[in-house]
PDB file of N, CA and C in Angstrom:
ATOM      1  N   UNK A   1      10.088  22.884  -5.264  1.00  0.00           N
ATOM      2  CA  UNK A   1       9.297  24.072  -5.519  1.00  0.00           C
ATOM      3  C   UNK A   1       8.572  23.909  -6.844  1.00  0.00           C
ATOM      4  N   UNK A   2       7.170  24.279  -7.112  1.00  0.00           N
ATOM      5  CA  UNK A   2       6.737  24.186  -8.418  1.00  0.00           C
ATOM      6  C   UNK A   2       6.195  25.638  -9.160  1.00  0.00           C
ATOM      7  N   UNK A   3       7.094  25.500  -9.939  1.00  0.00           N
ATOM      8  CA  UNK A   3       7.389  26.310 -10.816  1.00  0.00           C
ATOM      9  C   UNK A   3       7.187  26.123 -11.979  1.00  0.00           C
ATOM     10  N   UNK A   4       6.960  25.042 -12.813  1.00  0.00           N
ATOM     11  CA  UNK A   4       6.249  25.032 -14.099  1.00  0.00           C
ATOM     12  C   UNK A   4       5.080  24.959 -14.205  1.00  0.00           C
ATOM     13  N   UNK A   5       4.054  25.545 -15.511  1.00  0.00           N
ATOM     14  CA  UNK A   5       2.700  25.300 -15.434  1.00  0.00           C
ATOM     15  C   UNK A   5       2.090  24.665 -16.418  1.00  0.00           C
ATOM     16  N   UNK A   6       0.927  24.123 -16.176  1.00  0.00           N
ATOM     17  CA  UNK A   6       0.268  22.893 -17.419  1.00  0.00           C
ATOM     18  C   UNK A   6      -1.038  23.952 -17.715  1.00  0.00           C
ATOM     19  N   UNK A   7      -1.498  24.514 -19.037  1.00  0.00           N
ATOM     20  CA  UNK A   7      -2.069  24.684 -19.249  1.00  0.00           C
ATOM     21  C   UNK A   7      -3.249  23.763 -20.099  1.00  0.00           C
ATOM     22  N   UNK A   8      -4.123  23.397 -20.115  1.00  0.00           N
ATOM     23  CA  UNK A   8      -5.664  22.785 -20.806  1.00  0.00           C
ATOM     24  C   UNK A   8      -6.496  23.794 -21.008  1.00  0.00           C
ATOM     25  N   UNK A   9      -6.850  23.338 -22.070  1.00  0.00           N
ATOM     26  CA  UNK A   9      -8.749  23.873 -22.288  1.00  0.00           C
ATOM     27  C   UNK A   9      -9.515  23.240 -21.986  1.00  0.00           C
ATOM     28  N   UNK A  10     -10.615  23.892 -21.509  1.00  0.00           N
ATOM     29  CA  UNK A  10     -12.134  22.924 -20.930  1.00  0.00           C
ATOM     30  C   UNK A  10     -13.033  24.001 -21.459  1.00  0.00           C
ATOM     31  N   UNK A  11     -14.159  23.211 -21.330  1.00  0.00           N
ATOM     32  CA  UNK A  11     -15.339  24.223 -21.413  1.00  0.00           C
ATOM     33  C   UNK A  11     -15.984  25.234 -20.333  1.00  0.00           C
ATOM     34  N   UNK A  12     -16.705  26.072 -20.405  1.00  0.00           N
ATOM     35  CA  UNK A  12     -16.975  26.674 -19.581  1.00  0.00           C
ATOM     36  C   UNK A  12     -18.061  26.032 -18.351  1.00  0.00           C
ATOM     37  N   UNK A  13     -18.416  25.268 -18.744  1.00  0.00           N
ATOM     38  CA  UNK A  13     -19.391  24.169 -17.728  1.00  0.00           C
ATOM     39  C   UNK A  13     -18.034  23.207 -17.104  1.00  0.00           C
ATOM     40  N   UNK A  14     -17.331  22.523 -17.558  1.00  0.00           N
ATOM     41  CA  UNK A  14     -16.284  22.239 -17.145  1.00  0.00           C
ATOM     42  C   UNK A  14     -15.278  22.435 -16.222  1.00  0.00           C
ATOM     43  N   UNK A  15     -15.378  24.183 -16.349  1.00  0.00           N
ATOM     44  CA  UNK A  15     -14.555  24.745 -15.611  1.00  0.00           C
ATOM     45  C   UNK A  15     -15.221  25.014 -14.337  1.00  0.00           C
ATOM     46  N   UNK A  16     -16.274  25.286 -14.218  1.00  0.00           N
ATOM     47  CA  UNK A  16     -17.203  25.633 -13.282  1.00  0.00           C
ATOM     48  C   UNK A  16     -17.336  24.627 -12.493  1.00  0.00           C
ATOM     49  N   UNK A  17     -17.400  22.710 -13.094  1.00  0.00           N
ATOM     50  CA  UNK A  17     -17.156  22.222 -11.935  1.00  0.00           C
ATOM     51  C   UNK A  17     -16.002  21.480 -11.392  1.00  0.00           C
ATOM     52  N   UNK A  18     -14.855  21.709 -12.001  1.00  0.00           N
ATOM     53  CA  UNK A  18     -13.501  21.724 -11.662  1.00  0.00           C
ATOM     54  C   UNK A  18     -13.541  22.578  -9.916  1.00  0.00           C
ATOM     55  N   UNK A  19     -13.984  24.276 -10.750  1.00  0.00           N
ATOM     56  CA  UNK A  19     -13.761  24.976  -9.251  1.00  0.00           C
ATOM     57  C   UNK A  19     -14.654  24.579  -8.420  1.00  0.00           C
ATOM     58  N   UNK A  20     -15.777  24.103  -8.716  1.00  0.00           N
ATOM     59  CA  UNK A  20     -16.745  23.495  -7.444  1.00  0.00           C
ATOM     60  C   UNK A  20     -16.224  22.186  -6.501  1.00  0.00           C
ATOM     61  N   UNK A  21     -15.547  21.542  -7.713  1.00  0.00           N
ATOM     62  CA  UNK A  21     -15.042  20.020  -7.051  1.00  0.00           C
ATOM     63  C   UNK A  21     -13.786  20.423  -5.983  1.00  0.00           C
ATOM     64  N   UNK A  22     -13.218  21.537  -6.575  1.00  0.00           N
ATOM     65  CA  UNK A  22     -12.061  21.869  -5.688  1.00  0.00           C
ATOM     66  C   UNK A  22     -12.055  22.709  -4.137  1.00  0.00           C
ATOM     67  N   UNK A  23     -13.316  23.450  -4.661  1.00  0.00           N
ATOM     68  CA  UNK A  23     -14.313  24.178  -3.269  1.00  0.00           C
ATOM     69  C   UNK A  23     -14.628  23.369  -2.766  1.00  0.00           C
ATOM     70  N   UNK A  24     -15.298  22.486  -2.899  1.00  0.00           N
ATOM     71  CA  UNK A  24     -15.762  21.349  -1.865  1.00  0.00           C
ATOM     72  C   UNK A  24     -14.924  20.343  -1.424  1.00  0.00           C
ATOM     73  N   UNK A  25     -14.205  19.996  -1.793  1.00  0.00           N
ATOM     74  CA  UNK A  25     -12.480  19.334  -1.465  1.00  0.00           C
ATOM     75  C   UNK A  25     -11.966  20.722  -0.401  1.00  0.00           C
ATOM     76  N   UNK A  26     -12.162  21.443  -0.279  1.00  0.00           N
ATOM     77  CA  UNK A  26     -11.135  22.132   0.415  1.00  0.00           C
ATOM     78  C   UNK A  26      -9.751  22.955  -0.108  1.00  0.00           C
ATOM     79  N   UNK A  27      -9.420  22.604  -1.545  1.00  0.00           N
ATOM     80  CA  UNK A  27      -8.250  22.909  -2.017  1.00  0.00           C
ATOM     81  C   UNK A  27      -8.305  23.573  -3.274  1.00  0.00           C
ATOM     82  N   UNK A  28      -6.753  23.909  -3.619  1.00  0.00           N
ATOM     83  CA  UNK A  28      -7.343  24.937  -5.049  1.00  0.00           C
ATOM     84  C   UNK A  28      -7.631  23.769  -6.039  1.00  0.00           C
ATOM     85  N   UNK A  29      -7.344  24.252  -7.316  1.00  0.00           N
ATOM     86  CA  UNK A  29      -7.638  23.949  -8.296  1.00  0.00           C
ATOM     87  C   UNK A  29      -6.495  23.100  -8.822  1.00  0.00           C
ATOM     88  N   UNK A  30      -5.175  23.513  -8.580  1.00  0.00           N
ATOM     89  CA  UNK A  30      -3.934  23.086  -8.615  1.00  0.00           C
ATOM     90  C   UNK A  30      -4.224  21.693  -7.858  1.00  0.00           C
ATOM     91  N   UNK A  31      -4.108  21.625  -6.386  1.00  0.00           N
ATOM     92  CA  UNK A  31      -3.962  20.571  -5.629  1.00  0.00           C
ATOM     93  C   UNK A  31      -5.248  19.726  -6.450  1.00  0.00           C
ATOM     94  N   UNK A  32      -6.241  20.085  -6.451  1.00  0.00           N
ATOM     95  CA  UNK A  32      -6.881  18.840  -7.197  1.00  0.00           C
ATOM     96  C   UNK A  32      -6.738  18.398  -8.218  1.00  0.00           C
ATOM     97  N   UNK A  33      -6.024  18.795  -9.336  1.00  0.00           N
ATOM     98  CA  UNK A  33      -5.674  18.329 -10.572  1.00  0.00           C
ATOM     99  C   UNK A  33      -4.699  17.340 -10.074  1.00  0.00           C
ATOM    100  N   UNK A  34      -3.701  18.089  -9.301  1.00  0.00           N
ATOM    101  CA  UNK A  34      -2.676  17.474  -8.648  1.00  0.00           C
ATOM    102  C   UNK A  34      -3.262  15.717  -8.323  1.00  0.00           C
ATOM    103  N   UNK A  35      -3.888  16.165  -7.301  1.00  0.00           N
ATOM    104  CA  UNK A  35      -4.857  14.312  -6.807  1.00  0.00           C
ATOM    105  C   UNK A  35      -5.419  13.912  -7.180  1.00  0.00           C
ATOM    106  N   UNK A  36      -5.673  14.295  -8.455  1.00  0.00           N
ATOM    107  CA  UNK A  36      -7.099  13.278  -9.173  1.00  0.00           C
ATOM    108  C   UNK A  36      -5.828  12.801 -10.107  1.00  0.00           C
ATOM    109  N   UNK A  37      -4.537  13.214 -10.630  1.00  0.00           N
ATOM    110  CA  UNK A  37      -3.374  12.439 -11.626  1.00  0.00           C
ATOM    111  C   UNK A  37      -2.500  11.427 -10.694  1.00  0.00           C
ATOM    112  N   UNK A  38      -2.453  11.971  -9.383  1.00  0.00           N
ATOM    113  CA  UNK A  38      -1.195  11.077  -8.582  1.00  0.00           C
ATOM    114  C   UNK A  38      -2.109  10.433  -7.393  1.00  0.00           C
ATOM    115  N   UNK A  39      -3.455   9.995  -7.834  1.00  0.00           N
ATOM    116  CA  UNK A  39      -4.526   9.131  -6.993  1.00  0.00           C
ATOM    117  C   UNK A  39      -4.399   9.437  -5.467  1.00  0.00           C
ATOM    118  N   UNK A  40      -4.254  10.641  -5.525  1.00  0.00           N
ATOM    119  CA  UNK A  40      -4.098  11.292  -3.773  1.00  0.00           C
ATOM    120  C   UNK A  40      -5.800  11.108  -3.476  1.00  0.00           C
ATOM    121  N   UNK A  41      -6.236  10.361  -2.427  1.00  0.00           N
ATOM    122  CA  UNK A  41      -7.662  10.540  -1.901  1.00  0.00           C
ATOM    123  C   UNK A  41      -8.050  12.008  -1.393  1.00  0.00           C
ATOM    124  N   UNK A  42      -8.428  12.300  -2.081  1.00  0.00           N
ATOM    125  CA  UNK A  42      -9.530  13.684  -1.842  1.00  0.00           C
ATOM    126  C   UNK A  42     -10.948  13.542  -1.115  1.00  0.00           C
ATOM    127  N   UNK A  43     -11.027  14.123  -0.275  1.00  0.00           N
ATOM    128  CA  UNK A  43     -11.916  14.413   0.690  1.00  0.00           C
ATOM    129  C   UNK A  43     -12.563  15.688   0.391  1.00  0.00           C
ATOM    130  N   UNK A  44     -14.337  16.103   1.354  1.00  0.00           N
ATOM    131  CA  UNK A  44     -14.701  17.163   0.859  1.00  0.00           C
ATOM    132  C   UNK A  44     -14.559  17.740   2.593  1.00  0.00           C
ATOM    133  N   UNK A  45     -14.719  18.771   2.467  1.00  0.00           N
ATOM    134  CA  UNK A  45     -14.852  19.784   3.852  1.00  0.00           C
ATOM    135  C   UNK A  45     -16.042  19.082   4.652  1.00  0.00           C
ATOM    136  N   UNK A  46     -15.746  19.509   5.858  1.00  0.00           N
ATOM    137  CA  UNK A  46     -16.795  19.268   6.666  1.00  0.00           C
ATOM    138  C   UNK A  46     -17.756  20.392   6.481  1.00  0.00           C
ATOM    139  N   UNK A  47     -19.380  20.259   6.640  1.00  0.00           N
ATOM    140  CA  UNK A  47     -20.458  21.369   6.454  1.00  0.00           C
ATOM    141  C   UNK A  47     -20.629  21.546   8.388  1.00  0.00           C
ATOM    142  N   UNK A  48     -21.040  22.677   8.822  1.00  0.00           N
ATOM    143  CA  UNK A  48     -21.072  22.924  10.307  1.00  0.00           C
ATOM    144  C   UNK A  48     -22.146  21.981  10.697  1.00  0.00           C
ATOM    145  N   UNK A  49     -23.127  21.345   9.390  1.00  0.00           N
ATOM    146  CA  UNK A  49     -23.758  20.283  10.386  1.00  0.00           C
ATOM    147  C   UNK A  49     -23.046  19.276  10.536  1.00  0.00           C
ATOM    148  N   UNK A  50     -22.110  18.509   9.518  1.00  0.00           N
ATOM    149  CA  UNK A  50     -21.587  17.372   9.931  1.00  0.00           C
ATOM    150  C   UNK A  50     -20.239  17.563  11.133  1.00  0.00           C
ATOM    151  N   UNK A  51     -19.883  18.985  11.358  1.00  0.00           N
ATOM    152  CA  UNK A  51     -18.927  19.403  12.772  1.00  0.00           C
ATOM    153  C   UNK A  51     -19.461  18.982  13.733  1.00  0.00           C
ATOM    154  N   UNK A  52     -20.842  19.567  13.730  1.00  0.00           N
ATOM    155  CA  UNK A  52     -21.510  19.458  15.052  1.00  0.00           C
ATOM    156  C   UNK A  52     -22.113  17.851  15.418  1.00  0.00           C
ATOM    157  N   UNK A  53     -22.540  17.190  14.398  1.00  0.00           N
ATOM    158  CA  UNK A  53     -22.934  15.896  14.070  1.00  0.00           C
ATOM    159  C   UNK A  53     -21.429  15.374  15.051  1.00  0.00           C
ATOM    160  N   UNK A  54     -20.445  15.315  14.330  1.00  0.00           N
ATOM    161  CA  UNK A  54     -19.336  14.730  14.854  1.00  0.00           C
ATOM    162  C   UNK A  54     -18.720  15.098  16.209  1.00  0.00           C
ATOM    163  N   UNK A  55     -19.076  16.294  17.250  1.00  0.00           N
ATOM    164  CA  UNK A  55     -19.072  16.579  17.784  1.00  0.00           C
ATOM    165  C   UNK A  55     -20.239  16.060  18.747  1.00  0.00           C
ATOM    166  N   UNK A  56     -21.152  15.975  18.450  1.00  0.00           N
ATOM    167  CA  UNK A  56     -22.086  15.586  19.483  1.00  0.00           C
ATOM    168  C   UNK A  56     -22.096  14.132  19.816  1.00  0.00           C
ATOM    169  N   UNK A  57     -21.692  13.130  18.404  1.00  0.00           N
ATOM    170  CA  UNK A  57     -21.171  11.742  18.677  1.00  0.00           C
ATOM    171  C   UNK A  57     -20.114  11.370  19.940  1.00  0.00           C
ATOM    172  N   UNK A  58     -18.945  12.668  19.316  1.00  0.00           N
ATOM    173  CA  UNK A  58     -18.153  12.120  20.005  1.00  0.00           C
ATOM    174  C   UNK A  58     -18.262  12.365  21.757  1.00  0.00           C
ATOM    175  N   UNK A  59     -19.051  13.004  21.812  1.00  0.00           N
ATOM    176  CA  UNK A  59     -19.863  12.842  23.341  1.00  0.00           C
ATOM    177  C   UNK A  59     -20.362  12.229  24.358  1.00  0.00           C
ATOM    178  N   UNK A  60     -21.324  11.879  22.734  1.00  0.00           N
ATOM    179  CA  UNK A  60     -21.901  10.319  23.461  1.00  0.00           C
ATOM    180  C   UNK A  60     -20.495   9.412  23.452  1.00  0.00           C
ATOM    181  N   UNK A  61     -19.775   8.996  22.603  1.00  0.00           N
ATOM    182  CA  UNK A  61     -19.294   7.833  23.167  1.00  0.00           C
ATOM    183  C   UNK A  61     -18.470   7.965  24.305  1.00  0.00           C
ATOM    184  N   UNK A  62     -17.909   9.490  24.819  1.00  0.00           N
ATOM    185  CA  UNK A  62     -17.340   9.758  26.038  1.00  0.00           C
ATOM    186  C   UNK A  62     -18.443   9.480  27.188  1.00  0.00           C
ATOM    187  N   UNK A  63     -19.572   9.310  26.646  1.00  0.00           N
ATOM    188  CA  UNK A  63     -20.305   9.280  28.379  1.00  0.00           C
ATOM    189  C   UNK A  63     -20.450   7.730  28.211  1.00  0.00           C
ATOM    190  N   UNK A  64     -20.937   6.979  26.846  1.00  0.00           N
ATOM    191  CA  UNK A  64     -20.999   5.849  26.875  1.00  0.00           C
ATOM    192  C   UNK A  64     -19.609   5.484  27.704  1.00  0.00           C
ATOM    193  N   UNK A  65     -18.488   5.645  27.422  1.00  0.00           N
ATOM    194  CA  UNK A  65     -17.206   5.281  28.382  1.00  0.00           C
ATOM    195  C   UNK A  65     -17.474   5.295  29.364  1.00  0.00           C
ATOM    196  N   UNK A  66     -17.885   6.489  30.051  1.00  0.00           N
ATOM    197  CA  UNK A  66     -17.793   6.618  31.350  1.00  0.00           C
ATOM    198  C   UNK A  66     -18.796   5.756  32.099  1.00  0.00           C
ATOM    199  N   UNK A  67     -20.099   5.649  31.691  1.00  0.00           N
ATOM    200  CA  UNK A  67     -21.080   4.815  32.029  1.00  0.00           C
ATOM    201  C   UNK A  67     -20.385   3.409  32.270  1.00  0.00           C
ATOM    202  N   UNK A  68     -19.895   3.066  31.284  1.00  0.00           N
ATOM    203  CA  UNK A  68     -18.948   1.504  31.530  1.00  0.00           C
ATOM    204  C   UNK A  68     -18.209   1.582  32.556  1.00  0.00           C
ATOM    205  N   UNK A  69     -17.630   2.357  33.123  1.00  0.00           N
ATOM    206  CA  UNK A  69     -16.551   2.349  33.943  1.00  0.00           C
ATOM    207  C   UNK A  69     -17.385   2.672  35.435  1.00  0.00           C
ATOM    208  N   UNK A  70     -18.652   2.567  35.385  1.00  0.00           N
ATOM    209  CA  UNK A  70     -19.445   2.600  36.763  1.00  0.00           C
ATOM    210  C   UNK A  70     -19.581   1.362  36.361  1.00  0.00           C
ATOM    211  N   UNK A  71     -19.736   0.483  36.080  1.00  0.00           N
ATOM    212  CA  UNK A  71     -19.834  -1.142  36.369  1.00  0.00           C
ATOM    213  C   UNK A  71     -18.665  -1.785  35.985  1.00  0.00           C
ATOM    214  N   UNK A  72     -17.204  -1.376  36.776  1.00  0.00           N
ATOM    215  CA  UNK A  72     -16.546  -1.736  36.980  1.00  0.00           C
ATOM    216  C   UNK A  72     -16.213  -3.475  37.965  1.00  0.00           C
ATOM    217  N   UNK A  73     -17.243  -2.981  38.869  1.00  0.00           N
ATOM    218  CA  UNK A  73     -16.733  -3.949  40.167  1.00  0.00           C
ATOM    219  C   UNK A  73     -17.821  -5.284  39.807  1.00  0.00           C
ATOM    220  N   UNK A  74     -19.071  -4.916  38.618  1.00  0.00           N
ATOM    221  CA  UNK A  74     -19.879  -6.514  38.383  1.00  0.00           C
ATOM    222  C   UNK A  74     -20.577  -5.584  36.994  1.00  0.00           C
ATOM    223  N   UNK A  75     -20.866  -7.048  36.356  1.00  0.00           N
ATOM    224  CA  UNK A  75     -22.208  -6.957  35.591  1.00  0.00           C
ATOM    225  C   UNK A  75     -23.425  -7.202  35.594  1.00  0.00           C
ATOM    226  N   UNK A  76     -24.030  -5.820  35.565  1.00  0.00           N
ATOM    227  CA  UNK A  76     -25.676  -5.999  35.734  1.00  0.00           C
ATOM    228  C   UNK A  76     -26.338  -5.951  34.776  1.00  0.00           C
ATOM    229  N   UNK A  77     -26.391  -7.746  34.284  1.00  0.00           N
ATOM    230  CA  UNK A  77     -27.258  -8.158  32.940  1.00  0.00           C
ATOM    231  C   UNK A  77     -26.839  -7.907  31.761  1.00  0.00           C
ATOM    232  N   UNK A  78     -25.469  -7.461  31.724  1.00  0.00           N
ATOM    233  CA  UNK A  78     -24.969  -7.039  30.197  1.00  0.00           C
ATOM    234  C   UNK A  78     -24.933  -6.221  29.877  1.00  0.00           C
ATOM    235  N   UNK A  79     -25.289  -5.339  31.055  1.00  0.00           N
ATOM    236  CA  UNK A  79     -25.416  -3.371  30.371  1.00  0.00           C
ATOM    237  C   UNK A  79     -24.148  -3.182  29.920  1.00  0.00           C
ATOM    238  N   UNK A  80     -23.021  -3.264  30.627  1.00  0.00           N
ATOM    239  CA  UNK A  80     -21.771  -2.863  30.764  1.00  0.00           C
ATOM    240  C   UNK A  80     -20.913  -3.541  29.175  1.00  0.00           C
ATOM    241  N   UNK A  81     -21.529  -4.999  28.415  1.00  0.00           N
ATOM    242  CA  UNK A  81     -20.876  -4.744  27.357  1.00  0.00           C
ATOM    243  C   UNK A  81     -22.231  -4.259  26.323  1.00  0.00           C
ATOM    244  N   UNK A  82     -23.227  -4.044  26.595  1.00  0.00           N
ATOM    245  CA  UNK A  82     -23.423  -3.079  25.533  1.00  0.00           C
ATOM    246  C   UNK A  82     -23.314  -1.959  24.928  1.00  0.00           C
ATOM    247  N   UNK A  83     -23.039  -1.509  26.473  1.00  0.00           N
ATOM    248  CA  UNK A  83     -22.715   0.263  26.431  1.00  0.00           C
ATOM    249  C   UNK A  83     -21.498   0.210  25.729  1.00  0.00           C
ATOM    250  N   UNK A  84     -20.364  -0.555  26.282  1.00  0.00           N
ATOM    251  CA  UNK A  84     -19.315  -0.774  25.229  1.00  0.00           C
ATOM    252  C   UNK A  84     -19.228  -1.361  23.678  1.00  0.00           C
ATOM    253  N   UNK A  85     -20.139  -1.532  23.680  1.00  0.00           N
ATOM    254  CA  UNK A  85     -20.436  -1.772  22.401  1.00  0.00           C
ATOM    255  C   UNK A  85     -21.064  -0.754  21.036  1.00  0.00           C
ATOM    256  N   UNK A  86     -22.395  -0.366  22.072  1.00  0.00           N
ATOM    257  CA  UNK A  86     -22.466   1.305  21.727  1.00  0.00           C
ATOM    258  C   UNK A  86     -21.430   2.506  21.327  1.00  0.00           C
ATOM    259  N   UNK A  87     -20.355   2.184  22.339  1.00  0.00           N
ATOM    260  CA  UNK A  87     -19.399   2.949  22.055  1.00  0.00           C
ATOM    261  C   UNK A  87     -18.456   3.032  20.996  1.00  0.00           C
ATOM    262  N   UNK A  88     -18.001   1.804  21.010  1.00  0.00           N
ATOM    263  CA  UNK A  88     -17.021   1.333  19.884  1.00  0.00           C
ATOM    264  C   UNK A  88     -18.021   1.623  18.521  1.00  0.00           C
ATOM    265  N   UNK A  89     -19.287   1.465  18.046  1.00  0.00           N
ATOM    266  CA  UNK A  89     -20.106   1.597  17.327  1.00  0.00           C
ATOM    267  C   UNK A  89     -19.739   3.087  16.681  1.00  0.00           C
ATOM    268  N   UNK A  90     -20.502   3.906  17.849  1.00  0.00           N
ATOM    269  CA  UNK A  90     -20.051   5.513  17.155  1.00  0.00           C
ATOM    270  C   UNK A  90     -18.565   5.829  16.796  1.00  0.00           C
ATOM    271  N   UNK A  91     -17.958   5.199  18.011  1.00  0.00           N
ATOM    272  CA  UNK A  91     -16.323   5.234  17.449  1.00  0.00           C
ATOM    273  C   UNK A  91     -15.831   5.256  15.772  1.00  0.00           C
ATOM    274  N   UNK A  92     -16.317   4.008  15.817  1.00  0.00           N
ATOM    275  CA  UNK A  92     -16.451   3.322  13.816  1.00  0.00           C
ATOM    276  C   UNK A  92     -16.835   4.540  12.977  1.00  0.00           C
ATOM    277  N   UNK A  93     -18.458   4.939  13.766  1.00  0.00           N
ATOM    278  CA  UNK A  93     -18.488   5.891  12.909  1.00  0.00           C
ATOM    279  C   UNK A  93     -18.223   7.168  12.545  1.00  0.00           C
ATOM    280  N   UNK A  94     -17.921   7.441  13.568  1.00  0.00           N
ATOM    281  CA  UNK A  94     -16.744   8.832  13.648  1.00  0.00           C
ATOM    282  C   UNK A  94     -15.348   8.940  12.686  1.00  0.00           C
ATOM    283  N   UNK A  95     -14.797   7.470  12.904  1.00  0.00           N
ATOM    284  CA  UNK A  95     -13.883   7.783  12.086  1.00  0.00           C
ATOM    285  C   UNK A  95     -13.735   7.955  10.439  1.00  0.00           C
ATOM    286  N   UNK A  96     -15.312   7.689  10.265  1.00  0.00           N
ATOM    287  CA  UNK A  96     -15.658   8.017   8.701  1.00  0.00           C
ATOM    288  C   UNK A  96     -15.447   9.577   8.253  1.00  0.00           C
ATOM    289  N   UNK A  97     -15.833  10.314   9.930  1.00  0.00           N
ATOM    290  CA  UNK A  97     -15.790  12.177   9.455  1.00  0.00           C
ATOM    291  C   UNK A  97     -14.174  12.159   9.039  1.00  0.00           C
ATOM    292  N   UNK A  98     -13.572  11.922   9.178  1.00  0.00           N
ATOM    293  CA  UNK A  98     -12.067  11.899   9.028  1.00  0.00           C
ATOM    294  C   UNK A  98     -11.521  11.737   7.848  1.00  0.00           C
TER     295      UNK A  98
END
């Protein structure tokens, strides 16, 4: 349980982007002091465009799948590993939203 507290002084510009860095991280002010001393990787929130961004990827690479899996029984000219290739591509980059 934490129960003791660390007090600092900063400046007032300082402080302002402490709480911004911590707004955009997602967390208070605590937890980020917290991860920026015990090298916890901090991340920022997703914005509803990069939701939807990541959402609409991950779409495509579900149809890219499925497309592959109609040229199951032959390959016609290589479609079948590019599309898989395509896929694995957005895959990669999807897992950057993360």
């Amino acid at each position: 349980m934490k129960n003791d507290l660390i007090k600092f002084r900063v400046s007032k510009i300082e402080n302002l982007i402490i709480k911004k860095k911590a707004e955009d991280s997602g967390v208070t002010v605590s937890e980020l002091m917290r991860g920026l001393v015990f090298d916890y990787k901090l991340s920022h929130k997703l914005t509803a465009e990069e939701i939807e961004c990541y959402q609409l990827l991950s779409k495509y690479a579900d149809n890219f799948r499925r497309i592959s899996n109609l040229f199951k029984l032959g390959d016609v000219d290589g479609f079948k590993k590019e599309t898989l290739e395509a896929s694995k591509q957005i895959r990669e980059h999807l897992i950057k939203f993360k």
